[in-house]
Structures are given as C-alpha cells and as structure tokens.
N, C-alpha and C. Protein backbone atom coordinates (compact mmCIF):
# COMPACT_ATOMS: atom_id res chain seq x y z
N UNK A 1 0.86 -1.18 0.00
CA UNK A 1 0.00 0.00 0.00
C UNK A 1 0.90 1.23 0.00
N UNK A 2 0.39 2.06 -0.82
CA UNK A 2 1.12 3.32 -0.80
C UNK A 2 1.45 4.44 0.41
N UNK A 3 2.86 4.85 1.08
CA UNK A 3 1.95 5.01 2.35
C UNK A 3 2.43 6.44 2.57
N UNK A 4 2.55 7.32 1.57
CA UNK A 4 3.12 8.74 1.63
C UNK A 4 2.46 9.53 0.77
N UNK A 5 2.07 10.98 1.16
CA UNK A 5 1.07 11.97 0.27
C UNK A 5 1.36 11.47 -1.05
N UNK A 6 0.62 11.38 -2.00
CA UNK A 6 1.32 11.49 -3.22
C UNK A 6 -0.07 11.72 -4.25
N UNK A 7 0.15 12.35 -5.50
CA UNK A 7 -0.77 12.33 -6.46
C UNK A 7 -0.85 11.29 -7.44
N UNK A 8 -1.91 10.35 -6.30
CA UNK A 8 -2.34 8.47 -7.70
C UNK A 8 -3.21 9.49 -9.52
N UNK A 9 -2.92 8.26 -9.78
CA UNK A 9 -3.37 8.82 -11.27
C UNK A 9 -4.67 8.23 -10.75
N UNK A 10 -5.18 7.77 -9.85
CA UNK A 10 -6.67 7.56 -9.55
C UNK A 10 -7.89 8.43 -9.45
N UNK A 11 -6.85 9.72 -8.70
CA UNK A 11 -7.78 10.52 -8.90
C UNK A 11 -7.96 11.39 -10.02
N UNK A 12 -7.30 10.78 -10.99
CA UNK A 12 -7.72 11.61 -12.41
C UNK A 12 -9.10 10.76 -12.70
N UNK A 13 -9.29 10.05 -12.33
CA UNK A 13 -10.14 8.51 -13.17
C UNK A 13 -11.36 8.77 -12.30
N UNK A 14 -11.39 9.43 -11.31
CA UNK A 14 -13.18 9.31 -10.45
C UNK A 14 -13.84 9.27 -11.44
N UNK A 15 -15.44 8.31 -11.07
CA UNK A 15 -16.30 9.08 -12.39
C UNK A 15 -16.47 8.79 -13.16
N UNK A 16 -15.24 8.06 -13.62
CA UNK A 16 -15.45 7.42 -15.50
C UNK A 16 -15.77 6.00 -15.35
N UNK A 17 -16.69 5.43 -16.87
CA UNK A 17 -17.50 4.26 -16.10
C UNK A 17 -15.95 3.06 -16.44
N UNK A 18 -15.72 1.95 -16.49
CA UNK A 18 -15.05 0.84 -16.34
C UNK A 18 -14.21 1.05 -17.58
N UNK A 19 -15.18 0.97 -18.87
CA UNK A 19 -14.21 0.96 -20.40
C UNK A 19 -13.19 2.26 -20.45
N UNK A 20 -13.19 3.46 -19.49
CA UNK A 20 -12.68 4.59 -19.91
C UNK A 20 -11.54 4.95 -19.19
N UNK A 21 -11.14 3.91 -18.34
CA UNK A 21 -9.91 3.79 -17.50
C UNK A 21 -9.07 2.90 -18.13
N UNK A 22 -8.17 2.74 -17.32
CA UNK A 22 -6.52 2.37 -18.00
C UNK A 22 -6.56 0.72 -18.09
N UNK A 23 -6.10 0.01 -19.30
CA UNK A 23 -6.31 -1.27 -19.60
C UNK A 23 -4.60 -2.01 -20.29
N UNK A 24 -4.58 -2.76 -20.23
CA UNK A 24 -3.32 -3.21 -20.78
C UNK A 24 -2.29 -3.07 -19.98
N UNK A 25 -0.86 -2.78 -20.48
CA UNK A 25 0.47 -2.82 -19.94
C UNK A 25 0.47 -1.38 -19.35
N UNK A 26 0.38 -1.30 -17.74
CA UNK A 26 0.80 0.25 -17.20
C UNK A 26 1.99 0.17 -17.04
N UNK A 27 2.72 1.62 -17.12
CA UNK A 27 4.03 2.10 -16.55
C UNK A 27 3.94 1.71 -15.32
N UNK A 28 5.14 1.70 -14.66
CA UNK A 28 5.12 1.57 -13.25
C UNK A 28 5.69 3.61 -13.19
N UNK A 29 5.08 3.97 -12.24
CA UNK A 29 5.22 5.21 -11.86
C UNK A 29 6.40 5.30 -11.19
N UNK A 30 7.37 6.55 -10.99
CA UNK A 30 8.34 6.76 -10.40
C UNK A 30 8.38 7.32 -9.06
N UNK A 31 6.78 7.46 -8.63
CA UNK A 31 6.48 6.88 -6.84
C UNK A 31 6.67 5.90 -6.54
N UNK A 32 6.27 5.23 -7.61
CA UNK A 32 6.09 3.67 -6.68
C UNK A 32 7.28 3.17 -6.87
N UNK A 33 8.14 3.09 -7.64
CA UNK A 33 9.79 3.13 -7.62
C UNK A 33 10.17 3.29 -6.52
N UNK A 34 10.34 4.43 -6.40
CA UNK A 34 10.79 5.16 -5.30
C UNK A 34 10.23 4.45 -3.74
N UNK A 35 8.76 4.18 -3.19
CA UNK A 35 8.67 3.50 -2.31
C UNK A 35 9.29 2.17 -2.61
N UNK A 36 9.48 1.59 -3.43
CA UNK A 36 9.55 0.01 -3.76
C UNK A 36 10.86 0.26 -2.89
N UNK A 37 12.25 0.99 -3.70
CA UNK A 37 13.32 1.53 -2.89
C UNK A 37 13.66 1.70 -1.95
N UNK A 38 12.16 2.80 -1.26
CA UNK A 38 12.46 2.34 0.57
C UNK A 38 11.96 1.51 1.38
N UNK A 39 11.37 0.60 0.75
CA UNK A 39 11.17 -0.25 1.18
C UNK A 39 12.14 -1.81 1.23
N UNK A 40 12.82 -1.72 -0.09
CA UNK A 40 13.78 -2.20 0.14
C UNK A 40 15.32 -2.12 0.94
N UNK A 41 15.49 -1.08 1.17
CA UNK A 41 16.32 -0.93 2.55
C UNK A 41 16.03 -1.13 3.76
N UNK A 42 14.94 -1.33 3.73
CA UNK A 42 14.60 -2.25 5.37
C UNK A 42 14.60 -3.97 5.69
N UNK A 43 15.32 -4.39 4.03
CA UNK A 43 14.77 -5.63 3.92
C UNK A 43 16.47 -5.97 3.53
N UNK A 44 16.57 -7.37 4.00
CA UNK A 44 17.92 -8.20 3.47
C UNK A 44 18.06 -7.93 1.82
N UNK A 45 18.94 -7.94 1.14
CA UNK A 45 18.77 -8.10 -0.45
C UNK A 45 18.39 -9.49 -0.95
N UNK A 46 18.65 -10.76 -0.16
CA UNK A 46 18.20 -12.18 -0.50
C UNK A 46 16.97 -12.08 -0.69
N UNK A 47 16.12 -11.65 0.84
CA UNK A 47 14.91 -11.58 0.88
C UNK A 47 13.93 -10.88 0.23
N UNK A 48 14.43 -9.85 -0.40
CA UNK A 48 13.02 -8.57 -0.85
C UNK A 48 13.63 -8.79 -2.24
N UNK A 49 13.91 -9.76 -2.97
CA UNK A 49 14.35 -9.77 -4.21
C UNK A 49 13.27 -10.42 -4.81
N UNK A 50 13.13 -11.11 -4.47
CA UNK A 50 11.58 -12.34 -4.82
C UNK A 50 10.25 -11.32 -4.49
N UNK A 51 10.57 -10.17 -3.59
CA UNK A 51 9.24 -9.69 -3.55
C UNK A 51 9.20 -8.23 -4.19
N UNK A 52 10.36 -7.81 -5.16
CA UNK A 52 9.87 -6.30 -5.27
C UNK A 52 9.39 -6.55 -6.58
N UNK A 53 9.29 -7.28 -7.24
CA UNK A 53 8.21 -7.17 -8.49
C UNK A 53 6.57 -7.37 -8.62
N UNK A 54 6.21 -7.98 -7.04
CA UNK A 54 4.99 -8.58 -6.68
C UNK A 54 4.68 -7.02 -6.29
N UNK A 55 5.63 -6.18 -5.42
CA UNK A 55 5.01 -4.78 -4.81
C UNK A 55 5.47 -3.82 -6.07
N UNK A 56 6.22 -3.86 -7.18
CA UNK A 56 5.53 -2.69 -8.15
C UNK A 56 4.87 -3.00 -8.55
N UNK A 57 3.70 -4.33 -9.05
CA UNK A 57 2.88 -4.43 -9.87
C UNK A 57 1.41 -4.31 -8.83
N UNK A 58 1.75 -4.57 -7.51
CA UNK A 58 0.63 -4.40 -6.84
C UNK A 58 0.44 -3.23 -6.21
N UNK A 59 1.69 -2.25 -5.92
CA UNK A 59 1.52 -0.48 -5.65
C UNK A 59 1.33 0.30 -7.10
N UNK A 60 1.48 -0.53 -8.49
CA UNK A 60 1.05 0.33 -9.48
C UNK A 60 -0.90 0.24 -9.67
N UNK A 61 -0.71 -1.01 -9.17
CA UNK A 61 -2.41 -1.20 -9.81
C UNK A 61 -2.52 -0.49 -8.43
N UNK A 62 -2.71 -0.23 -7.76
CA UNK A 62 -3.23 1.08 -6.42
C UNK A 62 -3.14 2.19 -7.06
N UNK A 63 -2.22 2.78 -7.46
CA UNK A 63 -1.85 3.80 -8.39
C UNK A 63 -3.02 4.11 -9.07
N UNK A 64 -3.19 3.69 -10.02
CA UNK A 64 -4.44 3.85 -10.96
C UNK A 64 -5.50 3.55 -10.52
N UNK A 65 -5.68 2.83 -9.52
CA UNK A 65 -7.17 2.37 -9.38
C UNK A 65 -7.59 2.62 -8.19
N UNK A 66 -6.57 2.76 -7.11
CA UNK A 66 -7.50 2.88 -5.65
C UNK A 66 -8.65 3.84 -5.32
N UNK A 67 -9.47 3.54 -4.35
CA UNK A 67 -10.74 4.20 -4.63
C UNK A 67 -11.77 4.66 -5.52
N UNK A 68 -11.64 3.69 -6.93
CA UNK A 68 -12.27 3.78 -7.56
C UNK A 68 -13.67 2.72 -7.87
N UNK A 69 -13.89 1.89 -6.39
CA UNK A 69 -14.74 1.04 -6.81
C UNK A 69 -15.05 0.38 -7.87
N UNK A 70 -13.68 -0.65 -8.52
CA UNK A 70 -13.33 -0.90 -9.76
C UNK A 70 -13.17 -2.20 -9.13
N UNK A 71 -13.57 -3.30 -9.59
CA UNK A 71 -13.20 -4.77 -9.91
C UNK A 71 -11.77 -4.26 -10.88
N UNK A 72 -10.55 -5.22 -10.49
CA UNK A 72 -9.57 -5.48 -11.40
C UNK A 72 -8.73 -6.98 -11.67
N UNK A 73 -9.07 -7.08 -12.67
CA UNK A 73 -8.17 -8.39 -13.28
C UNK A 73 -6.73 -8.02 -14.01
N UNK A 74 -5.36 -8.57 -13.27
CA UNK A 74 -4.33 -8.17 -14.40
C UNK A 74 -3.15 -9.43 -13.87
N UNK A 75 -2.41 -9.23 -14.74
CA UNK A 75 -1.37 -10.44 -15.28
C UNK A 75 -0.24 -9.64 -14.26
N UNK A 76 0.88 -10.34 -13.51
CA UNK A 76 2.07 -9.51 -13.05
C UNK A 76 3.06 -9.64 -14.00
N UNK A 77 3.99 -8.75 -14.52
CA UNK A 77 4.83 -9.24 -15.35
C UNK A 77 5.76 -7.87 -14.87
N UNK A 78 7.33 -8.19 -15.40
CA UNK A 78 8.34 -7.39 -14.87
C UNK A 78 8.41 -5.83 -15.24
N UNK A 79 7.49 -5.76 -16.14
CA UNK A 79 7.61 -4.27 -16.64
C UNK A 79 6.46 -3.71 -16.33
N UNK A 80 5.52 -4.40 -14.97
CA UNK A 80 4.40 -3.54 -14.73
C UNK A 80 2.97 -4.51 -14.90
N UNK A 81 2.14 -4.25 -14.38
CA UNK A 81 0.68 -5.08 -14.62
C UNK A 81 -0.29 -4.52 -15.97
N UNK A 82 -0.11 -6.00 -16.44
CA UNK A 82 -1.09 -6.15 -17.55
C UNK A 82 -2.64 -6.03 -17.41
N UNK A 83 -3.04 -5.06 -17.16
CA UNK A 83 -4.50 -4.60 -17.31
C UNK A 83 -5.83 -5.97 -17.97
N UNK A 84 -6.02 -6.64 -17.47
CA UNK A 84 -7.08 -7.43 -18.88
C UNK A 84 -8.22 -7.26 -18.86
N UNK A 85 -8.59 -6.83 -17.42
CA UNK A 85 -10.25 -6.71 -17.45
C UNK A 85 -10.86 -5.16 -15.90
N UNK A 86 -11.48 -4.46 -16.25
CA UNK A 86 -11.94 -3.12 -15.22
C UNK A 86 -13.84 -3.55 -14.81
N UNK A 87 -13.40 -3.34 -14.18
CA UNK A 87 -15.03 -3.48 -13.76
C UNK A 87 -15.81 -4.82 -13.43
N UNK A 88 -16.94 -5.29 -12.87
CA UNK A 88 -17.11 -6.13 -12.43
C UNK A 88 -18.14 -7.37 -13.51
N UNK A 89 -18.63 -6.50 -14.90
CA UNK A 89 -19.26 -7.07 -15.84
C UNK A 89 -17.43 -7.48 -16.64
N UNK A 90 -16.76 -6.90 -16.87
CA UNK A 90 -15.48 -6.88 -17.47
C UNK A 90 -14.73 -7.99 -16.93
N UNK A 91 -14.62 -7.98 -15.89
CA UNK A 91 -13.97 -9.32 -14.83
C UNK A 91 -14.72 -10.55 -14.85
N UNK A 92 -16.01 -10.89 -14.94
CA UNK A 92 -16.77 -11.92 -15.23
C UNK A 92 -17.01 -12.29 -16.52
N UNK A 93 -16.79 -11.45 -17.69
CA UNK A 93 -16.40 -11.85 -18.90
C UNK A 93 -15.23 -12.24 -19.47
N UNK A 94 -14.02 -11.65 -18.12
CA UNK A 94 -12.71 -12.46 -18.78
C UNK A 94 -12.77 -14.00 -18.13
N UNK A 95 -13.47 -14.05 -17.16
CA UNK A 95 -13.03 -14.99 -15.87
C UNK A 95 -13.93 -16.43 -16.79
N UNK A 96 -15.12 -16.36 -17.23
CA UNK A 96 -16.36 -16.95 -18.65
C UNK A 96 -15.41 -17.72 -19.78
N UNK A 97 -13.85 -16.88 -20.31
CA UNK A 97 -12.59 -16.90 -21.26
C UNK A 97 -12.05 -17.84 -20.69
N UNK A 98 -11.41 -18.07 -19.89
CA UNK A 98 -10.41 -18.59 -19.03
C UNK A 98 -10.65 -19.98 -18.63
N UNK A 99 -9.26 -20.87 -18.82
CA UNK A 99 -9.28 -22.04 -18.32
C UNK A 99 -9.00 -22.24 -16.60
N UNK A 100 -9.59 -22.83 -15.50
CA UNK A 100 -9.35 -22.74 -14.53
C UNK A 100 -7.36 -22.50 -14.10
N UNK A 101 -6.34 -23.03 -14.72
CA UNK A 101 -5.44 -23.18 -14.27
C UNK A 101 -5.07 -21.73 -14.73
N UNK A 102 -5.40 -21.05 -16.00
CA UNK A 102 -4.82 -19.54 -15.88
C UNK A 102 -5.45 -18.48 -15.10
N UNK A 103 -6.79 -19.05 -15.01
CA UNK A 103 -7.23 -18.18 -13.60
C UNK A 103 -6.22 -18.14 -12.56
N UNK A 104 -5.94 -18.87 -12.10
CA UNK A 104 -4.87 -19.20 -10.61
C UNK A 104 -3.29 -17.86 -11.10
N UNK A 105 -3.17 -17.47 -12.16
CA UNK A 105 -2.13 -16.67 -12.55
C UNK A 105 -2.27 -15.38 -12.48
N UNK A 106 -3.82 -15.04 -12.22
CA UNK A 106 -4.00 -13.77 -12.60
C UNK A 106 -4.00 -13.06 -10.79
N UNK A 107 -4.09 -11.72 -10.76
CA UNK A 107 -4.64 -11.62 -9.60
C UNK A 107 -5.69 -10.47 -9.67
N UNK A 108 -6.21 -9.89 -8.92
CA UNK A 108 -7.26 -9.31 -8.85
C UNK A 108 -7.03 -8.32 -7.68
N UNK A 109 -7.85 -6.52 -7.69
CA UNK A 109 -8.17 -5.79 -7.49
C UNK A 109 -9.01 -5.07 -7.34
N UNK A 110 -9.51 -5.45 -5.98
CA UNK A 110 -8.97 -4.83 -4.50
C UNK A 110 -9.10 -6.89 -4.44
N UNK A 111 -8.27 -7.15 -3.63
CA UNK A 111 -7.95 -8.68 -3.42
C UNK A 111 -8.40 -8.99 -2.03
C-alpha cells in the first residue's frame, strides 16, 4: 500500500465508467519506484528480491485504481501489470474466457 502523500493517477479517473480507464500494460510510476526503494532498505537483499516485483505491480495497480470502486483483473509481469479486465461485468467476462489453471495466474483488485 502506498503510504506517503502522493498524487495516484486515480484521482484523475473518479467518475469514469469501467471501459474509460486504464487497460493493458501500465508504466510503473516513479512513486512507486521510489517506495519500492524504501522499502527495500529495510529488507535483506536475498529476501526482498523475490518480492519487489509482486510490490511494483501491486503499488502500481493502487496507483491507478484505488478508490475507484473498480473490480480489477491483471497479469504480473516485470515491466508492470497487464490490465485485462476493469469493472465487475469486465472481470466476469474475462473470468467466462479462461481455463481454470490460468485463472490461478491472474490476480485481482482490491484482493
């Protein structure tokens, strides 16, 4: 969780219905960098190595989406979370797609 003032691109997004928000491959922002960073100095380098790609892809999708009463479906991958589905008609039409074992890959937002 993000845990310092900062301006999320979320609150650009109040308001707009599911299709009109951000979908696909996001940037990872250079906040969430930056916390990922201090957060990794509190941590061994063995240990927070396995976990700082799980926390930019899960402090970016906060980024864009927190408080937006948004169902989110997205893929983790090293350059940021793959967007696949917004909203809660959107998430039950990817989830309808999907073979049970790639379900288990995806994760979801707010979890």
């Amino acid at each position: 969780m993000l845990t310092f003032p900062l301006h999320k691109a979320a609150l650009d997004f109040r308001g707009k219905p599911p299709e009109e928000l951000p979908h696909g491959l996001l940037p990872i922002p250079s906040e969430v960098r930056e916390l990922v960073e201090m957060e990794r100095a509190k941590h061994p380098p063995e240990a927070f190595a396995s976990a700082a790609e799980g926390l930019l892809n899960d402090w970016t999708v906060h980024w864009y989406f927190d408080n937006l009463c948004q169902e989110v479906t997205y893929r983790q991958t090293p350059d940021g979370p793959d967007i696949l589905a917004v909203g809660l008609d959107g998430v039950l039409a990817l989830q309808r797609t999907l073979w049970p074992q790639e379900r288990g890959t995806l994760k979801g937002y707010p979890s």
